[in-house]
PDB file of N, CA and C in Angstrom:
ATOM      1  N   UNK A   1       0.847  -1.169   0.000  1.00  0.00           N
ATOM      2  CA  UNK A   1       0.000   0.000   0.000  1.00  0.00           C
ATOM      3  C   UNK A   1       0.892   1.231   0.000  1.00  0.00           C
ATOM      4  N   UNK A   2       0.686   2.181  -0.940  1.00  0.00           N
ATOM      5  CA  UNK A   2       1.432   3.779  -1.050  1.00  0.00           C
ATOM      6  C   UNK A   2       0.528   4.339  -0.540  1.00  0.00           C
ATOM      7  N   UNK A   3       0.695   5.403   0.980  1.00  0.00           N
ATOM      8  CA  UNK A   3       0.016   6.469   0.917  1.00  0.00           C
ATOM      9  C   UNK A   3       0.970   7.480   0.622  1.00  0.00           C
ATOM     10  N   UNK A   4       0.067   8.570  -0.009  1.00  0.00           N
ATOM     11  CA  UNK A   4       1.040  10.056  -0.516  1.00  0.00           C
ATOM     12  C   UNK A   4       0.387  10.731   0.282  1.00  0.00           C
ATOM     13  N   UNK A   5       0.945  11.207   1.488  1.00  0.00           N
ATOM     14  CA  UNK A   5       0.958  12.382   1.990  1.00  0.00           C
ATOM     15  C   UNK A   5       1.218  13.690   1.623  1.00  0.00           C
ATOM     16  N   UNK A   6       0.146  14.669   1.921  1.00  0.00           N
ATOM     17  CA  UNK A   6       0.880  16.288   1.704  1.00  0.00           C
ATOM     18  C   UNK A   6       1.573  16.668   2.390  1.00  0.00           C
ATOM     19  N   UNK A   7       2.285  17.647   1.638  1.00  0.00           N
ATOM     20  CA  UNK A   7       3.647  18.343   1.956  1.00  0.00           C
ATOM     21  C   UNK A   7       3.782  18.813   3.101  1.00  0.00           C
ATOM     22  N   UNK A   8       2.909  19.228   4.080  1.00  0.00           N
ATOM     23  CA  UNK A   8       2.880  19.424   5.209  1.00  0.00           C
ATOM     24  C   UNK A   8       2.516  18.617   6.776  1.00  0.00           C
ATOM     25  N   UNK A   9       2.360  17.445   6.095  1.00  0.00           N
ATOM     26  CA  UNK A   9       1.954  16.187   7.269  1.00  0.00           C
ATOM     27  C   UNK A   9       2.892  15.885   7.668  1.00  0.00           C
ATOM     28  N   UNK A  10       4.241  15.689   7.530  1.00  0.00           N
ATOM     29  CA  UNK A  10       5.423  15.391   7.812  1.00  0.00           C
ATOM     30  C   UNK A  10       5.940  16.354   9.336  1.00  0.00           C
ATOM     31  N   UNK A  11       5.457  17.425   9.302  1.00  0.00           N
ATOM     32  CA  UNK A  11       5.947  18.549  10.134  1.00  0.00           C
ATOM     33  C   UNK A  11       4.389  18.612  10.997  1.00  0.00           C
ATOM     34  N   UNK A  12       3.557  18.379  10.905  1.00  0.00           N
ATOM     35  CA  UNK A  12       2.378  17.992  11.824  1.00  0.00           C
ATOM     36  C   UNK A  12       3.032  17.742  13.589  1.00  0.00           C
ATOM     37  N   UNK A  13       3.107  17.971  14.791  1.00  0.00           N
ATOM     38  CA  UNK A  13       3.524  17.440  16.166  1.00  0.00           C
ATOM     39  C   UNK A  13       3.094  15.533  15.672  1.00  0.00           C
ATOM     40  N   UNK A  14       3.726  14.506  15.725  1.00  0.00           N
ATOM     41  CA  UNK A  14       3.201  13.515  16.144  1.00  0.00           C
ATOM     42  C   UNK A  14       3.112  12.380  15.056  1.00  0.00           C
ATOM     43  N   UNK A  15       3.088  13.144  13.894  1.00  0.00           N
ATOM     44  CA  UNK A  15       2.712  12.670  12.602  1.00  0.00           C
ATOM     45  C   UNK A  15       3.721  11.519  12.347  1.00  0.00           C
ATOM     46  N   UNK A  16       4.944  11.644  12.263  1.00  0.00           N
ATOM     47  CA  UNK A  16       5.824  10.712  11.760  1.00  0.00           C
ATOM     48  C   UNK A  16       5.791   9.542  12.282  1.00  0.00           C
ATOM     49  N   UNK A  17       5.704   9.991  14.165  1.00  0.00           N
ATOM     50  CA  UNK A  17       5.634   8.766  14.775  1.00  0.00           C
ATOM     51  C   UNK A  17       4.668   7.809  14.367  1.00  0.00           C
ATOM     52  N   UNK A  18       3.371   8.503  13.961  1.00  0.00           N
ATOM     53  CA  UNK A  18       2.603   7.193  13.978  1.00  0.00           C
ATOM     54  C   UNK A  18       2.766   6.067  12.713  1.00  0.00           C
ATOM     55  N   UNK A  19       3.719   6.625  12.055  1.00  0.00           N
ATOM     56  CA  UNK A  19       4.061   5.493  11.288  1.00  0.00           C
ATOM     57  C   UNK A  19       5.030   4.189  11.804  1.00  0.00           C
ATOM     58  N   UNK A  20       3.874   3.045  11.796  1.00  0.00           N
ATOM     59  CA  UNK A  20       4.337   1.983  12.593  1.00  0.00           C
ATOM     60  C   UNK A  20       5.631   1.090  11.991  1.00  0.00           C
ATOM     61  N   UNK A  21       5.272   0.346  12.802  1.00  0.00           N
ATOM     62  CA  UNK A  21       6.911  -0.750  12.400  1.00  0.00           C
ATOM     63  C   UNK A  21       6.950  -1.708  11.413  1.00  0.00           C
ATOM     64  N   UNK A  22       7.808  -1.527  10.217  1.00  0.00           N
ATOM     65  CA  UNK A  22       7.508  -1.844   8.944  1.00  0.00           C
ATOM     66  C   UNK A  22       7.060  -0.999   7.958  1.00  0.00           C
ATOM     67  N   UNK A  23       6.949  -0.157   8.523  1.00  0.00           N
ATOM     68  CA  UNK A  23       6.794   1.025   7.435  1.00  0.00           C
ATOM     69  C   UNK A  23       7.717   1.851   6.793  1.00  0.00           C
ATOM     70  N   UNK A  24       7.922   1.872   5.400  1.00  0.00           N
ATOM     71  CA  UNK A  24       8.982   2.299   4.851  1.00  0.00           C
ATOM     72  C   UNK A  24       8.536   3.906   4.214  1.00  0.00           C
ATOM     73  N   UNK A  25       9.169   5.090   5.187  1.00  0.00           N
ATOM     74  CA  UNK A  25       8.972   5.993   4.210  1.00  0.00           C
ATOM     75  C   UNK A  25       9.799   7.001   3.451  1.00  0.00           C
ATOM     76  N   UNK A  26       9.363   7.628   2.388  1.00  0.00           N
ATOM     77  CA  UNK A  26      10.072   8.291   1.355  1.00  0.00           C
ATOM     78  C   UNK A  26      10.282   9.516   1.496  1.00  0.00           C
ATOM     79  N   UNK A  27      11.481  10.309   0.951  1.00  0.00           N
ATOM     80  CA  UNK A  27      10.973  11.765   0.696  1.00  0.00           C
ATOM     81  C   UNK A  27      11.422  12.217  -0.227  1.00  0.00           C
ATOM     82  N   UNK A  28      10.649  12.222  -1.252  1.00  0.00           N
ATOM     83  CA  UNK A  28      10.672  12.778  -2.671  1.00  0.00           C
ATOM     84  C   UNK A  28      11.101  14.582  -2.822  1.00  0.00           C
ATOM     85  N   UNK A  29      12.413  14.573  -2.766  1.00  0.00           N
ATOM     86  CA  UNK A  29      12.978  15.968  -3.032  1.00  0.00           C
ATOM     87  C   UNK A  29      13.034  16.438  -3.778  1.00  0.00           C
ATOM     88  N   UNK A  30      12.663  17.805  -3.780  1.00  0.00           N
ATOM     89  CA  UNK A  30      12.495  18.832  -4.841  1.00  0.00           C
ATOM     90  C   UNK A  30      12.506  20.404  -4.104  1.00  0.00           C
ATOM     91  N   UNK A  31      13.049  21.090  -5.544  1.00  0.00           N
ATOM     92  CA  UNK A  31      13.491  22.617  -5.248  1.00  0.00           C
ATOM     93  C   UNK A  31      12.314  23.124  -4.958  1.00  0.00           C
ATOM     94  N   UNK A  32      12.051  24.217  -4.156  1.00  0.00           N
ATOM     95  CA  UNK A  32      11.370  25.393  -4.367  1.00  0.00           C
ATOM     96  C   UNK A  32      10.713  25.827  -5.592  1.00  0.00           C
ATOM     97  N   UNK A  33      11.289  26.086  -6.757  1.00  0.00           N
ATOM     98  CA  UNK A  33      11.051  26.533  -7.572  1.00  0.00           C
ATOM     99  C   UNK A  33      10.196  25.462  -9.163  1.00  0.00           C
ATOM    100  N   UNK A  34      10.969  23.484  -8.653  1.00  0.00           N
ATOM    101  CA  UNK A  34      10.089  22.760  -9.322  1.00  0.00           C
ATOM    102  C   UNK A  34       8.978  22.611  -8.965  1.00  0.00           C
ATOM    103  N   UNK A  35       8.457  22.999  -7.569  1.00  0.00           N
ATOM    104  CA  UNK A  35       7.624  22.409  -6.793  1.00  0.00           C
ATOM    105  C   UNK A  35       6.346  22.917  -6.896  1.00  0.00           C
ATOM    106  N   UNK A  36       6.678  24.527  -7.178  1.00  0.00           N
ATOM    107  CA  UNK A  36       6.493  25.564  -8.084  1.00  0.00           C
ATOM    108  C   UNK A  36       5.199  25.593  -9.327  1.00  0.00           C
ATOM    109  N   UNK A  37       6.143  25.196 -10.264  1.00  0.00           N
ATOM    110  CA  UNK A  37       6.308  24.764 -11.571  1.00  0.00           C
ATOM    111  C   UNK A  37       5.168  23.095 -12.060  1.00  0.00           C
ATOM    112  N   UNK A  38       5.861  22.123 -11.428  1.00  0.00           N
ATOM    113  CA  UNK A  38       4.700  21.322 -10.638  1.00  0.00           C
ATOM    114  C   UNK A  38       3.260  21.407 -10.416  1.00  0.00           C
ATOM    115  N   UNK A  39       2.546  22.060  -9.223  1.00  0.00           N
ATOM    116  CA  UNK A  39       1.451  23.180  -8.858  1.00  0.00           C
ATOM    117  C   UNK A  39       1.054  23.555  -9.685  1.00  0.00           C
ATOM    118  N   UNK A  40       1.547  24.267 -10.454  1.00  0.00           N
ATOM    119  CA  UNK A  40       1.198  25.631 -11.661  1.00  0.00           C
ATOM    120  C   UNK A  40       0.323  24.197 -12.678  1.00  0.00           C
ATOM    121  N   UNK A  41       1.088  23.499 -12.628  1.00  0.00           N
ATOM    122  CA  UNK A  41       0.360  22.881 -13.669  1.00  0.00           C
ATOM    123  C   UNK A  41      -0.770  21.810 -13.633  1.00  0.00           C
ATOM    124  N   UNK A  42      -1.226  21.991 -12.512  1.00  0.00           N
ATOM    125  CA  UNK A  42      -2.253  21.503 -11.676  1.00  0.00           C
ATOM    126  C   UNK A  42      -3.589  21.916 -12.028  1.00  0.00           C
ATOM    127  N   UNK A  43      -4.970  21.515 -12.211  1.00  0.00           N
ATOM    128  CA  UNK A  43      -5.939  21.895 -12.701  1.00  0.00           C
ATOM    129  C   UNK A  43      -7.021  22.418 -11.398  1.00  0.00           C
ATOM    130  N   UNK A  44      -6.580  21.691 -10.216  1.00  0.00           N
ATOM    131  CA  UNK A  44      -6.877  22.499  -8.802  1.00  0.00           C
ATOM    132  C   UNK A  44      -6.259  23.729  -8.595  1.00  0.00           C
ATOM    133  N   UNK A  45      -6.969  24.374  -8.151  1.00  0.00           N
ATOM    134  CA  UNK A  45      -6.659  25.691  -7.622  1.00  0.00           C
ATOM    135  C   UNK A  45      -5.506  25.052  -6.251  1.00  0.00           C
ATOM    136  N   UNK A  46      -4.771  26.313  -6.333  1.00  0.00           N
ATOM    137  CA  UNK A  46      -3.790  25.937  -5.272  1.00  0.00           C
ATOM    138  C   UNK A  46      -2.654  26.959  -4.413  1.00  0.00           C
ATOM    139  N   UNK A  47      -3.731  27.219  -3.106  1.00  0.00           N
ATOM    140  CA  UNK A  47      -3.337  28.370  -2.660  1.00  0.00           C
ATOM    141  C   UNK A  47      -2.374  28.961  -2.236  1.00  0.00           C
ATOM    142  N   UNK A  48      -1.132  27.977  -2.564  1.00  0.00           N
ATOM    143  CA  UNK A  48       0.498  28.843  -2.282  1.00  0.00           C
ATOM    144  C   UNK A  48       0.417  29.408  -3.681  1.00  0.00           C
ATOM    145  N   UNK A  49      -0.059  28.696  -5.040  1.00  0.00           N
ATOM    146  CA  UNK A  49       0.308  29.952  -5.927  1.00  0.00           C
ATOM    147  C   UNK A  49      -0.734  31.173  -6.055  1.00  0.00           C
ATOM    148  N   UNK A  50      -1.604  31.683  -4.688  1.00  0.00           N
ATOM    149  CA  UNK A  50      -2.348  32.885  -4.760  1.00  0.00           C
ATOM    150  C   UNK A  50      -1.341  33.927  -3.778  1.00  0.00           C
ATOM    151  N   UNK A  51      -0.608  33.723  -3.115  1.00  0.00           N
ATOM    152  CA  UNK A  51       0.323  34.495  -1.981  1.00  0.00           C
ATOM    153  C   UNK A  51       1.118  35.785  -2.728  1.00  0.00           C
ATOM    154  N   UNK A  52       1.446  36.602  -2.107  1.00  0.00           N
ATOM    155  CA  UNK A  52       2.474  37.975  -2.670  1.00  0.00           C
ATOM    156  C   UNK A  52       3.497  36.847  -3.743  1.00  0.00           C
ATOM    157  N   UNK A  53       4.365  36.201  -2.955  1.00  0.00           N
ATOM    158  CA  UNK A  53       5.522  35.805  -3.490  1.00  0.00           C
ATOM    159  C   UNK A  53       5.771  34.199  -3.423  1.00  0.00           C
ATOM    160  N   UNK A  54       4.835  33.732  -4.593  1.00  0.00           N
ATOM    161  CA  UNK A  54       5.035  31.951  -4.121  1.00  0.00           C
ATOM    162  C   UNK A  54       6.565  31.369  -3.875  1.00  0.00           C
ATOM    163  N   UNK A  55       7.452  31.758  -4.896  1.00  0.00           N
ATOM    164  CA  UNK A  55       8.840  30.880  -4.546  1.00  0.00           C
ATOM    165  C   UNK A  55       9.422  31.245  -2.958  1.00  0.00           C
ATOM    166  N   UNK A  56       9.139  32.461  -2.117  1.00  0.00           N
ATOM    167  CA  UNK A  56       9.769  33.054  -1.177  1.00  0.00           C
ATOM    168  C   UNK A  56       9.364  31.916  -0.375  1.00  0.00           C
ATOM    169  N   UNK A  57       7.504  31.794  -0.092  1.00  0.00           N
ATOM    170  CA  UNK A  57       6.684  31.424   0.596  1.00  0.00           C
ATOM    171  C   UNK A  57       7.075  29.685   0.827  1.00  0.00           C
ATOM    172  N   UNK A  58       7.354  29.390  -0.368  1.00  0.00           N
ATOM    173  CA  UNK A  58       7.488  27.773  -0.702  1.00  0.00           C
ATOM    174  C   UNK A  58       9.228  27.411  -0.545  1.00  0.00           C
ATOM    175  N   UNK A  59       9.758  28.234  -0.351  1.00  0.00           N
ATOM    176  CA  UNK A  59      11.471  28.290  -0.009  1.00  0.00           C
ATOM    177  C   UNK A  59      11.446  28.137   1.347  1.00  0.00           C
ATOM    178  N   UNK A  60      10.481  29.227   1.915  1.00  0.00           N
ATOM    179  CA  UNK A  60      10.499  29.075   3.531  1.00  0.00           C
ATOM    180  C   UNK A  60       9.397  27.570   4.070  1.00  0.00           C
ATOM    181  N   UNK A  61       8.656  27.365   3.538  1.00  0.00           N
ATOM    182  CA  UNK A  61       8.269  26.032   4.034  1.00  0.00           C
ATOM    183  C   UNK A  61       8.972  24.691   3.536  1.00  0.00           C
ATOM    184  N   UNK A  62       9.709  24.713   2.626  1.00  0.00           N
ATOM    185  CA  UNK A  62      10.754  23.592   2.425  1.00  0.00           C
ATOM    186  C   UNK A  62      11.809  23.581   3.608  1.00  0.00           C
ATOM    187  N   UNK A  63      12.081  25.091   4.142  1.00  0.00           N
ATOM    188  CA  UNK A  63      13.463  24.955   5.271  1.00  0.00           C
ATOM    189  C   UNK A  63      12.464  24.863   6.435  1.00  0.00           C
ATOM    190  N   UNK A  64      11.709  24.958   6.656  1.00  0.00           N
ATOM    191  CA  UNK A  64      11.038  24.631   7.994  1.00  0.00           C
ATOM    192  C   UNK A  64      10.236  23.211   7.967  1.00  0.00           C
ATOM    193  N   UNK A  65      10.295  22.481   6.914  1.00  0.00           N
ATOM    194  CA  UNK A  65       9.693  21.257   6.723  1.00  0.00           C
ATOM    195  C   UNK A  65      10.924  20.121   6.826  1.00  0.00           C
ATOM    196  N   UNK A  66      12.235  20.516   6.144  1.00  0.00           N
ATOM    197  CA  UNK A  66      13.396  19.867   5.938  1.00  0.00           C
ATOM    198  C   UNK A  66      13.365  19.043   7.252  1.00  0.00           C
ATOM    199  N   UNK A  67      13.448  19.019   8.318  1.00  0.00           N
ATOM    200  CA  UNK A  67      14.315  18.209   9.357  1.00  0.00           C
ATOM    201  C   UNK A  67      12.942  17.514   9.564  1.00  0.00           C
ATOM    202  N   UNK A  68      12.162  17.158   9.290  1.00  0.00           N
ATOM    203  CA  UNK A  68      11.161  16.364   9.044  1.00  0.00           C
ATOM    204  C   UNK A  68      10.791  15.774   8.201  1.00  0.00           C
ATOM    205  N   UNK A  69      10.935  16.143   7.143  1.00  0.00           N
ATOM    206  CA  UNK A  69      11.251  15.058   5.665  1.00  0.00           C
ATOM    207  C   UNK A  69      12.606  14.037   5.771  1.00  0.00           C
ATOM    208  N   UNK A  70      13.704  15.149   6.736  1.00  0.00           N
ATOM    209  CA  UNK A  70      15.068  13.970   7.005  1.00  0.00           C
ATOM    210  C   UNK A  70      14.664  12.519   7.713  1.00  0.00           C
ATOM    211  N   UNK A  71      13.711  12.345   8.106  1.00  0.00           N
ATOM    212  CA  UNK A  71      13.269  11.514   8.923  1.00  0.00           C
ATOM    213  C   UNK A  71      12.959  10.103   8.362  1.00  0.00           C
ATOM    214  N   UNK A  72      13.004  10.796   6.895  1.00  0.00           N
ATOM    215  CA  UNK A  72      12.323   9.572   5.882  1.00  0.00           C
ATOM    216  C   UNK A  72      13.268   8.562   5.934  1.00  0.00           C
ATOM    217  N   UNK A  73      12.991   7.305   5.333  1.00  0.00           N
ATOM    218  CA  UNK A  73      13.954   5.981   5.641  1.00  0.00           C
ATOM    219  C   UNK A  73      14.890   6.174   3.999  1.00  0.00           C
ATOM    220  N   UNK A  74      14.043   6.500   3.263  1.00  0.00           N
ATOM    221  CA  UNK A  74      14.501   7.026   2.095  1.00  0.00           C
ATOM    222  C   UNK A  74      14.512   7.788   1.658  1.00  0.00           C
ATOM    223  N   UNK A  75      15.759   8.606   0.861  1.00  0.00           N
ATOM    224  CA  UNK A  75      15.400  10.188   0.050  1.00  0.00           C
ATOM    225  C   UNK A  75      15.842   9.752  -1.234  1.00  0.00           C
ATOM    226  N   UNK A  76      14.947  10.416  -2.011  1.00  0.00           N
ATOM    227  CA  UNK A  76      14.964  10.179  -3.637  1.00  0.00           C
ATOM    228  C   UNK A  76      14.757  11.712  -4.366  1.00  0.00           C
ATOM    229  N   UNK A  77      15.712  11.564  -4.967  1.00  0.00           N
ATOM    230  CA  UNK A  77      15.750  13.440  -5.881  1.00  0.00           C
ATOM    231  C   UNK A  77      14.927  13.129  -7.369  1.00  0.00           C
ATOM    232  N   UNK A  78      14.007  13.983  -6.788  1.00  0.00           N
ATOM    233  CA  UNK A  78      12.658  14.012  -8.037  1.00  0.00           C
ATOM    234  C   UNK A  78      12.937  15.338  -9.218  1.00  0.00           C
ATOM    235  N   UNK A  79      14.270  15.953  -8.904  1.00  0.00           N
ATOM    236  CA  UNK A  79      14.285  16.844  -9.674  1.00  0.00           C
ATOM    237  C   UNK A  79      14.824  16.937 -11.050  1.00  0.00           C
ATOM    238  N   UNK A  80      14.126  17.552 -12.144  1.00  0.00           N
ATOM    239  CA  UNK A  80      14.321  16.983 -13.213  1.00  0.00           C
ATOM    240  C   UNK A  80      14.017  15.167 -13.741  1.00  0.00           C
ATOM    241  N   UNK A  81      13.205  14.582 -12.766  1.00  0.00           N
ATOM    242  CA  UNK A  81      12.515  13.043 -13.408  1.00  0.00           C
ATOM    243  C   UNK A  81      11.040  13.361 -13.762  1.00  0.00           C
ATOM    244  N   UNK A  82      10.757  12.256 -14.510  1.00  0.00           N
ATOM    245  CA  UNK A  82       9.210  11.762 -14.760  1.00  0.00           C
ATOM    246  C   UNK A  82       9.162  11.253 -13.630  1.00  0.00           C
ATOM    247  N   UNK A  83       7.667  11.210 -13.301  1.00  0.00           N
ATOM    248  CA  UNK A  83       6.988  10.248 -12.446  1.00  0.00           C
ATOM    249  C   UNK A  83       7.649   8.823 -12.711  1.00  0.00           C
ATOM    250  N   UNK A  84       7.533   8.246 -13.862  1.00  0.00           N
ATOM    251  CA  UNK A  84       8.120   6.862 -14.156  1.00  0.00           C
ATOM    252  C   UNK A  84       9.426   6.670 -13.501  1.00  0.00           C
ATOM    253  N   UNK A  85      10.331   7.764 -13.666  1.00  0.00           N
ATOM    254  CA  UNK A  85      12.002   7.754 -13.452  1.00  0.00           C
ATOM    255  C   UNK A  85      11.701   7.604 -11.800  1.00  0.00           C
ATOM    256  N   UNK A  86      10.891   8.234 -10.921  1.00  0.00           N
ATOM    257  CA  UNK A  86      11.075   8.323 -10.084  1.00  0.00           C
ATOM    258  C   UNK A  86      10.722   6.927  -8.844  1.00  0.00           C
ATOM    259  N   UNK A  87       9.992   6.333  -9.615  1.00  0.00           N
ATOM    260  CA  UNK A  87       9.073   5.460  -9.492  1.00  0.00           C
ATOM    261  C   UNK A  87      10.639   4.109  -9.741  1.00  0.00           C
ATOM    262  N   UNK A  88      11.004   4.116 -10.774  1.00  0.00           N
ATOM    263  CA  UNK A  88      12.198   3.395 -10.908  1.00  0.00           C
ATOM    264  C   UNK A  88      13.248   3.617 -10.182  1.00  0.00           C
ATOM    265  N   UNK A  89      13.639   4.836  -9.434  1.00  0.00           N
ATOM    266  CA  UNK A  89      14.609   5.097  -8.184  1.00  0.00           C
ATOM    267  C   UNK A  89      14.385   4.533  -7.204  1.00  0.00           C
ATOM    268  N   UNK A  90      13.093   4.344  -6.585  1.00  0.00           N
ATOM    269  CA  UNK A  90      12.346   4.454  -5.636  1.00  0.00           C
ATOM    270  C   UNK A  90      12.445   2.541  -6.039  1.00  0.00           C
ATOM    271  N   UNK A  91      12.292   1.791  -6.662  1.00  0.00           N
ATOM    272  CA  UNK A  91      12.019   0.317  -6.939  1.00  0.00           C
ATOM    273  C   UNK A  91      13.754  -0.118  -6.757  1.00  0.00           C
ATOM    274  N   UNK A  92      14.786   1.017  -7.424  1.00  0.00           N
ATOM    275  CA  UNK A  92      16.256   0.366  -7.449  1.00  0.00           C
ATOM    276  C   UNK A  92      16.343   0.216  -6.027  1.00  0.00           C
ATOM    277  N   UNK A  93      15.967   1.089  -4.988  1.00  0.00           N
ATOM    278  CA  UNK A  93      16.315   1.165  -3.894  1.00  0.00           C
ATOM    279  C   UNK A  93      15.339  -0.226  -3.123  1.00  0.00           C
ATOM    280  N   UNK A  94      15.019  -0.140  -3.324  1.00  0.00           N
ATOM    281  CA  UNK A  94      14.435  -1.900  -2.763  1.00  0.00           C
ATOM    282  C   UNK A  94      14.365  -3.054  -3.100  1.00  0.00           C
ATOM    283  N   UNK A  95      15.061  -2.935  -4.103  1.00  0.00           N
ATOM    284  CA  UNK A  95      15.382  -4.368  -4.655  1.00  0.00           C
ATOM    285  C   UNK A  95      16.930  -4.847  -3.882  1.00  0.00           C
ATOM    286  N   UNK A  96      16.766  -6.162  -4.058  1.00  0.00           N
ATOM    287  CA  UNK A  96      18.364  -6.624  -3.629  1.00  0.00           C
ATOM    288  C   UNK A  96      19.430  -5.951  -4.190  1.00  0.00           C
ATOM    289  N   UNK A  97      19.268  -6.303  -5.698  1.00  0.00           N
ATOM    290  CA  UNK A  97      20.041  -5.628  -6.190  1.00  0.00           C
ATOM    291  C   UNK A  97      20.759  -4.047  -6.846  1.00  0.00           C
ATOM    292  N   UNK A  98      19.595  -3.600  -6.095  1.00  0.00           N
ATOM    293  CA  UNK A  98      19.446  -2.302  -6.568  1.00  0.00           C
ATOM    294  C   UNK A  98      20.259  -1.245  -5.403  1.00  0.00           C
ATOM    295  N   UNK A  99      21.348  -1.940  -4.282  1.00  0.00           N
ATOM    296  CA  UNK A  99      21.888  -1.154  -3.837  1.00  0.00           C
ATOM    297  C   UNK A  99      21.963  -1.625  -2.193  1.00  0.00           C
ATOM    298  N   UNK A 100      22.451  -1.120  -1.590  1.00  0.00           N
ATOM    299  CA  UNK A 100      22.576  -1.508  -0.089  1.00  0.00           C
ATOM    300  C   UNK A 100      21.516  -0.853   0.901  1.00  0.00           C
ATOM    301  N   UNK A 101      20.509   0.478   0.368  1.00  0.00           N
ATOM    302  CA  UNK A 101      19.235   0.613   0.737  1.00  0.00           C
ATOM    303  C   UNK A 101      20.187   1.721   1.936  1.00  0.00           C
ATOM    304  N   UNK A 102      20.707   2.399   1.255  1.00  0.00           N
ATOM    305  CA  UNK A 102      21.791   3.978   1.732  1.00  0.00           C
ATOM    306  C   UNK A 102      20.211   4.823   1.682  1.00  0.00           C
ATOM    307  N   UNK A 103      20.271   5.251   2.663  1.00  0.00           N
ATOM    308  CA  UNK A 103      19.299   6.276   3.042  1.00  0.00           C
ATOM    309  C   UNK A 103      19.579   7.593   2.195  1.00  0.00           C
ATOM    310  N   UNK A 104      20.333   8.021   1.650  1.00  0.00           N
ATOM    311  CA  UNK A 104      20.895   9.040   0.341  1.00  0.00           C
ATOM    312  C   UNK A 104      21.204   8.397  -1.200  1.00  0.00           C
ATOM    313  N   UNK A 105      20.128   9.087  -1.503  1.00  0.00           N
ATOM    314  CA  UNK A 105      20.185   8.279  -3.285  1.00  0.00           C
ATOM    315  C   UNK A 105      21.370   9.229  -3.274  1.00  0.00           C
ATOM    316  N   UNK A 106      22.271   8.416  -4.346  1.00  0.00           N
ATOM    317  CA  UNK A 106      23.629   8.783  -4.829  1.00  0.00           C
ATOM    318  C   UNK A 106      23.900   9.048  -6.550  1.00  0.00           C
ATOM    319  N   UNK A 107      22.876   8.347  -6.945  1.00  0.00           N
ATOM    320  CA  UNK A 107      22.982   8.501  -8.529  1.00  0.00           C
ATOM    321  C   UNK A 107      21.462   8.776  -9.046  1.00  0.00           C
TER     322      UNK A 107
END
């Protein structure tokens, strides 16, 4: 089972913990500015891009979210991939052979 959490459940008081034992989770990294870009192209309305200054706004909740996304069992850099590519990072890293399961994707 994948749940996708929003970007802000991670930094919730309490939230991380309740992910129980056996649970493997991710954190799909990305800039400020893809994240952005991303959004924009979203057919929901989406109220960080209604603010004075979305990249400022979305810069400062990436650094106040960061040490809570570190938490993840895995980090995978989504920047510049397809969904597919990312989806295939995310599979190298759990396979046997796909690596020693390093909590920092490296390639």
């Amino acid at each position: 089972v994948v749940v996708a959490v929003g970007g802000g459940w991670p930094a919730q008081p309490g939230h991380m913990d309740l992910l129980g034992r056996g649970t493997l989770s991710v954190w799909l990294r990305v800039s400020a500015a893809t994240a952005l870009a991303r959004i924009a192209a979203s057919v929901n309305p989406r109220p960080l891009l209604e603010v004075a200054d979305p990249l400022a706004t979305a810069e400062s909740l990436l650094a106040r979210r960061k040490q809570h996304y570190q938490r993840g069992d895995l980090r995978i850099d989504t920047e510049h991939r397809t969904p597919d590519e990312v989806v295939g990072a995310i599979l190298r890293r759990l396979t046997p052979c796909g690596g020693d399961r390093e909590r920092e994707e490296t390639a």
